[in-house]
Protein backbone atom coordinates (compact mmCIF):
# COMPACT_ATOMS: atom_id res chain seq x y z
CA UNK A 1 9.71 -14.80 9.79
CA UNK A 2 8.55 -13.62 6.29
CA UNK A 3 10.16 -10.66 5.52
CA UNK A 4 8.41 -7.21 3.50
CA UNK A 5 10.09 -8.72 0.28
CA UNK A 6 8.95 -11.94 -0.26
CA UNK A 7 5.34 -11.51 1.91
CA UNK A 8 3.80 -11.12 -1.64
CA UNK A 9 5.75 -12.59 -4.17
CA UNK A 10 3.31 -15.69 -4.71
CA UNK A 11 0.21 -13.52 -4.46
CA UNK A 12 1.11 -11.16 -7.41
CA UNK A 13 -1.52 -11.73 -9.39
CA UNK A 14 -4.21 -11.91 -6.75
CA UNK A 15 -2.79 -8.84 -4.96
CA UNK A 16 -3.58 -7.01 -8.67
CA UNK A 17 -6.97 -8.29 -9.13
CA UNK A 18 -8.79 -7.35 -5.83
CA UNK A 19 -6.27 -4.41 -4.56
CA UNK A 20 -8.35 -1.12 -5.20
CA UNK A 21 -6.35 1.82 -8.11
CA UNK A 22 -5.49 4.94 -5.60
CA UNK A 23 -8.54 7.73 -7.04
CA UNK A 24 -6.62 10.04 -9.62
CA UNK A 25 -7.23 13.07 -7.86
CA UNK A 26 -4.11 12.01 -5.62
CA UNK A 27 -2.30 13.15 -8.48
CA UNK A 28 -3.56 17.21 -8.64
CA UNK A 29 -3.19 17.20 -4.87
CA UNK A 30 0.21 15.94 -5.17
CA UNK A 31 1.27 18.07 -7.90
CA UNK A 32 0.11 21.14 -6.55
CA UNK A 33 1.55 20.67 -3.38
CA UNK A 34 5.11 19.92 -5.12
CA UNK A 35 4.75 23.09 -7.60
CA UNK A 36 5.89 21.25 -10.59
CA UNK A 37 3.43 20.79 -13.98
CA UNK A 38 4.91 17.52 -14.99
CA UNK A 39 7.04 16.09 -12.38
CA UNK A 40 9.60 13.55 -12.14
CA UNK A 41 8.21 10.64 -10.06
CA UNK A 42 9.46 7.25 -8.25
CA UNK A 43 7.25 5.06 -6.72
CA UNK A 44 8.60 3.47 -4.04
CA UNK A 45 7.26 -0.25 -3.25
CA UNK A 46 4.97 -0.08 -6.06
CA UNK A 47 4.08 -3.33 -6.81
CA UNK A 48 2.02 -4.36 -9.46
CA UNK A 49 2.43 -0.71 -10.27
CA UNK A 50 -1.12 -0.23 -9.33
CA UNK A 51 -0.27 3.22 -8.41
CA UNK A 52 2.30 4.18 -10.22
CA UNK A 53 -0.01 4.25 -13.09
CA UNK A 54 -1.58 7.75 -11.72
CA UNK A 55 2.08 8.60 -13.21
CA UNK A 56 2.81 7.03 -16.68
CA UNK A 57 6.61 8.14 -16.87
CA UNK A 58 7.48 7.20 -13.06
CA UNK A 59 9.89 4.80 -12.10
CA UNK A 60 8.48 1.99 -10.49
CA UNK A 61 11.11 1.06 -7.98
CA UNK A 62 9.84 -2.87 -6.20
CA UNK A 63 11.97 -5.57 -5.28
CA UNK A 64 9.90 -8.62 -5.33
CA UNK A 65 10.13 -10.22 -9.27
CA UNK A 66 6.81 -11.20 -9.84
CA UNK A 67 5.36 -7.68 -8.63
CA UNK A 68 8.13 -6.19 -11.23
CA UNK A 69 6.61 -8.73 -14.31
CA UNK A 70 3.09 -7.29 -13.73
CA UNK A 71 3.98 -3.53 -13.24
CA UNK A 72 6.39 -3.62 -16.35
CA UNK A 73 3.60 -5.79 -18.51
CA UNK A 74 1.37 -2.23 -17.86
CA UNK A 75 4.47 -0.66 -19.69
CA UNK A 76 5.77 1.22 -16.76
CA UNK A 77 9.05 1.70 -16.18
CA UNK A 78 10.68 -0.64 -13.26
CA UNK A 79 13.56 -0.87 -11.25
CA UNK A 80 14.99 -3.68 -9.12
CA UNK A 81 15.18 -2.08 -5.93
CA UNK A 82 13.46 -1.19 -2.41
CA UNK A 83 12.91 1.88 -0.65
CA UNK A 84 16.42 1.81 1.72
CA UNK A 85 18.68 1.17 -1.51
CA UNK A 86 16.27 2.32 -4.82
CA UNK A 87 20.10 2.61 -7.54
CA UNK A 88 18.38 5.95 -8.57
CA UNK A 89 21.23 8.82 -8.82
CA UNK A 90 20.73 11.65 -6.15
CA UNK A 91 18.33 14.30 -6.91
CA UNK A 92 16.16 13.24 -9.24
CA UNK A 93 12.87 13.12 -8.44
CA UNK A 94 10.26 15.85 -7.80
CA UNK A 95 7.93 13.86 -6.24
CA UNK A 96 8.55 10.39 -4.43
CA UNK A 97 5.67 8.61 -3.47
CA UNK A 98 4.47 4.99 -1.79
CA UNK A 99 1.21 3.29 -2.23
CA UNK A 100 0.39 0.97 0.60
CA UNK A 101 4.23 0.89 1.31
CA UNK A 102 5.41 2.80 4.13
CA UNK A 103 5.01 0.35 6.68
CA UNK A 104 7.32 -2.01 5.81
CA UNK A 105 10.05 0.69 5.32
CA UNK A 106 13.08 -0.10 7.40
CA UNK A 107 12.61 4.18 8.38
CA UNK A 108 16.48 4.97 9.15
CA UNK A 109 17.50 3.58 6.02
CA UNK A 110 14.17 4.71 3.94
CA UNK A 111 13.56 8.33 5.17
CA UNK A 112 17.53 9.32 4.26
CA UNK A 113 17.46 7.90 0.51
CA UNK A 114 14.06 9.28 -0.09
CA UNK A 115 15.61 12.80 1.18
CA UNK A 116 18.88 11.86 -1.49
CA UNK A 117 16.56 11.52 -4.73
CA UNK A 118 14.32 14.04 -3.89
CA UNK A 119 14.99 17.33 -5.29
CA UNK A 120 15.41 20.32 -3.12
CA UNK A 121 11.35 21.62 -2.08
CA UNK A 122 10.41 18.03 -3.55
CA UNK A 123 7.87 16.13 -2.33
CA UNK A 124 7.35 12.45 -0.57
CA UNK A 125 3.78 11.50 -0.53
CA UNK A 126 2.81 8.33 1.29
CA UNK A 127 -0.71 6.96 1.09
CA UNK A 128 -3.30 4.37 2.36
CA UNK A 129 -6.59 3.46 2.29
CA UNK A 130 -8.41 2.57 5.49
CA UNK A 131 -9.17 -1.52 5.46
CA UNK A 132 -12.07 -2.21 4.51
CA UNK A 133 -13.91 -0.16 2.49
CA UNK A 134 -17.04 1.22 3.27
CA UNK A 135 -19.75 -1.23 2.22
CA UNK A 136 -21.98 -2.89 4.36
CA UNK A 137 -21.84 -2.62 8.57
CA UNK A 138 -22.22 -6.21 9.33
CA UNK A 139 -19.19 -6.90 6.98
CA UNK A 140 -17.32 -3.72 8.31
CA UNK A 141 -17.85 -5.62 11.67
CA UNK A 142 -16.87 -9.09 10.50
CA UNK A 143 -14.03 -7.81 8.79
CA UNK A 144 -12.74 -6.24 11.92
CA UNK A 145 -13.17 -9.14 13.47
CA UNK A 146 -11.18 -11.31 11.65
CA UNK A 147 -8.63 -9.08 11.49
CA UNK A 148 -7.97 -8.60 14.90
CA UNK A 149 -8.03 -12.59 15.15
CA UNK A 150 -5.56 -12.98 12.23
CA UNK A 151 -2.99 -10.37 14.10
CA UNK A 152 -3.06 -13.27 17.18
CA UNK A 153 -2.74 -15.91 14.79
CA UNK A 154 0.35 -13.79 13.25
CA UNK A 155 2.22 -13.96 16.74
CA UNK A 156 1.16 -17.32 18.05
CA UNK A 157 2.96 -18.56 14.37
CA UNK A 158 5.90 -16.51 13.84
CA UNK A 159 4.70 -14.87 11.24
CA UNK A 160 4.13 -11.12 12.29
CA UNK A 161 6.80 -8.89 10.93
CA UNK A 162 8.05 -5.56 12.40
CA UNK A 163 6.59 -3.21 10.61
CA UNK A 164 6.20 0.59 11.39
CA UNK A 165 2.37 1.74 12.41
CA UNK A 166 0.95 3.86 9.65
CA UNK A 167 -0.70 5.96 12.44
CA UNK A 168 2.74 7.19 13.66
CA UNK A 169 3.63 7.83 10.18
CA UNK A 170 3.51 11.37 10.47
CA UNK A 171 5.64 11.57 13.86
CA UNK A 172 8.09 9.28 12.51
CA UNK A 173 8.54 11.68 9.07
CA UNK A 174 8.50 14.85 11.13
CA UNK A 175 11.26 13.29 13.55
CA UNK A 176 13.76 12.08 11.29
CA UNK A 177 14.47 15.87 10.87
CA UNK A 178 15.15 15.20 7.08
CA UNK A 179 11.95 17.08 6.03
CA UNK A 180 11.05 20.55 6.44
CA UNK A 181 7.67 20.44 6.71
CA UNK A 182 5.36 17.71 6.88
CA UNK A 183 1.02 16.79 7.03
CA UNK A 184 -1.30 14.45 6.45
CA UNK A 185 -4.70 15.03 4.60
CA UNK A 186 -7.78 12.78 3.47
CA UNK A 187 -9.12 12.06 -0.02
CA UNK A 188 -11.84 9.69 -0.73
CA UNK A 189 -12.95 7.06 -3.75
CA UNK A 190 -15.12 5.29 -5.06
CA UNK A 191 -15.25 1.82 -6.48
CA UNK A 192 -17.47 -1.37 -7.37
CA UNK A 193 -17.19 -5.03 -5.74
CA UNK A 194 -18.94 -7.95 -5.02
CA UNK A 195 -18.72 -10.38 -2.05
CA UNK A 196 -16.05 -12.62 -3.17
CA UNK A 197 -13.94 -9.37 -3.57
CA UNK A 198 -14.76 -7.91 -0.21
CA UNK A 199 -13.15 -11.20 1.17
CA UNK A 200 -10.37 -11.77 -1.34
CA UNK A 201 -9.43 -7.87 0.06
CA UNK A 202 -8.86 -9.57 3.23
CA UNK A 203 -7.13 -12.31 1.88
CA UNK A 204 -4.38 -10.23 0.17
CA UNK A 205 -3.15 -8.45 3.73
CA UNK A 206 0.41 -9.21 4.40
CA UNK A 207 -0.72 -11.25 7.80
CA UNK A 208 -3.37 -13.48 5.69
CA UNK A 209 -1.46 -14.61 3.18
CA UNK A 210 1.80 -15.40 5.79
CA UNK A 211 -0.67 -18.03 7.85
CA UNK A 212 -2.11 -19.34 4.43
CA UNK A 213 1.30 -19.74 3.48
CA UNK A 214 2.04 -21.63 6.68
CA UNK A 215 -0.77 -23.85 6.37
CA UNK A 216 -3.26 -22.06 7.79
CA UNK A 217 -6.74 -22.80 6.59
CA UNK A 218 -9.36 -20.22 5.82
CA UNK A 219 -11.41 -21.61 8.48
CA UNK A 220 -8.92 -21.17 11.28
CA UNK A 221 -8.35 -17.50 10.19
CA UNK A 222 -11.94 -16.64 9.88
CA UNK A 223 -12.44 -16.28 5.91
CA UNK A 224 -14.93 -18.54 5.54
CA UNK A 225 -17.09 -16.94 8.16
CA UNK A 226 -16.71 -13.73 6.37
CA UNK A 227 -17.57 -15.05 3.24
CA UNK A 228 -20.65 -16.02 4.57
CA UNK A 229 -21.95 -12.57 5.66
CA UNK A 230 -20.33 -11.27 2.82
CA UNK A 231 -22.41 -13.42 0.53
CA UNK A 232 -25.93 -12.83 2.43
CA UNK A 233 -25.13 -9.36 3.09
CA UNK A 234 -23.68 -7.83 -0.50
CA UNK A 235 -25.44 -10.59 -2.88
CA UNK A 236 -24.82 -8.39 -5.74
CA UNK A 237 -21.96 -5.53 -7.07
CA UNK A 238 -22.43 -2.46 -5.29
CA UNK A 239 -20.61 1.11 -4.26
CA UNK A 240 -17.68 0.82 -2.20
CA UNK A 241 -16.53 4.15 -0.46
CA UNK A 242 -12.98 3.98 0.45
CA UNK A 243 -10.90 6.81 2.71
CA UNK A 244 -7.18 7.50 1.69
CA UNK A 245 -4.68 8.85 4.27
CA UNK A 246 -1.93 10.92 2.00
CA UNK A 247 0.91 12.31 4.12
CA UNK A 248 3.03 14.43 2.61
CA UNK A 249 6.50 15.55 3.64
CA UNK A 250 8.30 18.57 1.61
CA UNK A 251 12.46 18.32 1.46
């Protein structure tokens, strides 16, 4: 089974290109809610450093190499690590955050060494956007489509890993009793794509690009039938309205 890792490592690049920049205004939410001006942050599982870049003195902490070439060619600062074992000395950040992340957290490892770096009345903020952005309703219904076909093909080839269910995020934080207080909110954002985005967003989940590594052809997982709506139905670059899920657990 691929493991949270090595899922990406040969889709760096890709992942960069079509993966959407978290909106900016993540940033004054999260900095008002931690009471600090300028705070220390770590990004946890960051990547290409796609979201890291809200902060341009974090610490990017990833573990997969080629995601580490591309955040550190944006000049950000990266560490060799993951979220259960970052090397970062206790107490150091103000705010600790991961971008499209949490999931793949191992959380009785994770949740503890989050609590260790975080300063006391520090912040962890942990966001996602909502797959797939708000575009067009026959390829919001394709999309879904595929995806729920993809998630079989995961299981019938060994391929689905155990990750945690970002909608039990919030239970799971609240439960590990390492954070004193903890809530989820909603910010939206807007961006531009065409149709060979809108697919290539669905090519970069974890599960797509496990069966593509395994040999699985874009037919069998339903791409090429979404690229055909996707084509007829968004011919040209248009408004995409995406919906980010920030929870945010105080130490």
């Amino acid at each position: 089974m691929t493991d949270a890792t090595s899922r990406f490592g040969g889709f760096a690049e890709e992942y960069d290109r079509v993966r959407p920049a978290p909106p900016a205004v993540l940033t004054e939410l999260i900095t008002q809610w931690c009471g600090v001006e300028d705070p220390d942050v770590v990004d946890l599982g960051a990547g290409t450093g796609l979201a890291t870049a809200l902060w341009p003195a974090a610490i990017a902490v990833e573990p997969d190499p080629g995601m580490r070439a591309i955040a550190a060619a944006r000049g950000l600062r990266v560490v060799d690590g993951a979220a259960e074992a970052t090397t970062l000395p206790d107490h150091c950040a103000d705010v600790v955050t991961a971008s499209q992340a949490l999931h793949w957290f191992d959380p009785a490892r994770a949740f503890p060494e989050i609590a260790r770096i975080l300063r006391p009345g520090g912040v962890f903020a942990a966001f996602d956007c909502d797959w797939p952005p708000a575009v067009d309703p026959e390829c919001d219904a394709e999309y879904r489509a595929v995806e729920a076909h993809y998630r079989v093909l995961e299981v019938k080839h060994g391929v689905r890993p155990a990750y945690a269910t970002k909608a039990d995020h919030v239970s799971r934080l609240r439960d590990s009793g390492l954070f004193r207080h903890v809530t989820e909110v909603a910010v939206h954002a807007q961006d531009t794509g065409d149709a060979a985005r809108f697919v290539d967003i669905l090519r970069s989940q974890g599960g797509v690009v496990a069966l593509l590594e395994r040999g699985i052809t874009e037919d069998e997982i339903g791409l090429t039938r979404l690229r055909a709506v996707a084509h007829r139905r968004i011919p040209e670059a248009r408004t995409w309205w995406w919906t980010y899920r920030v929870r945010l657990a105080v130490a």
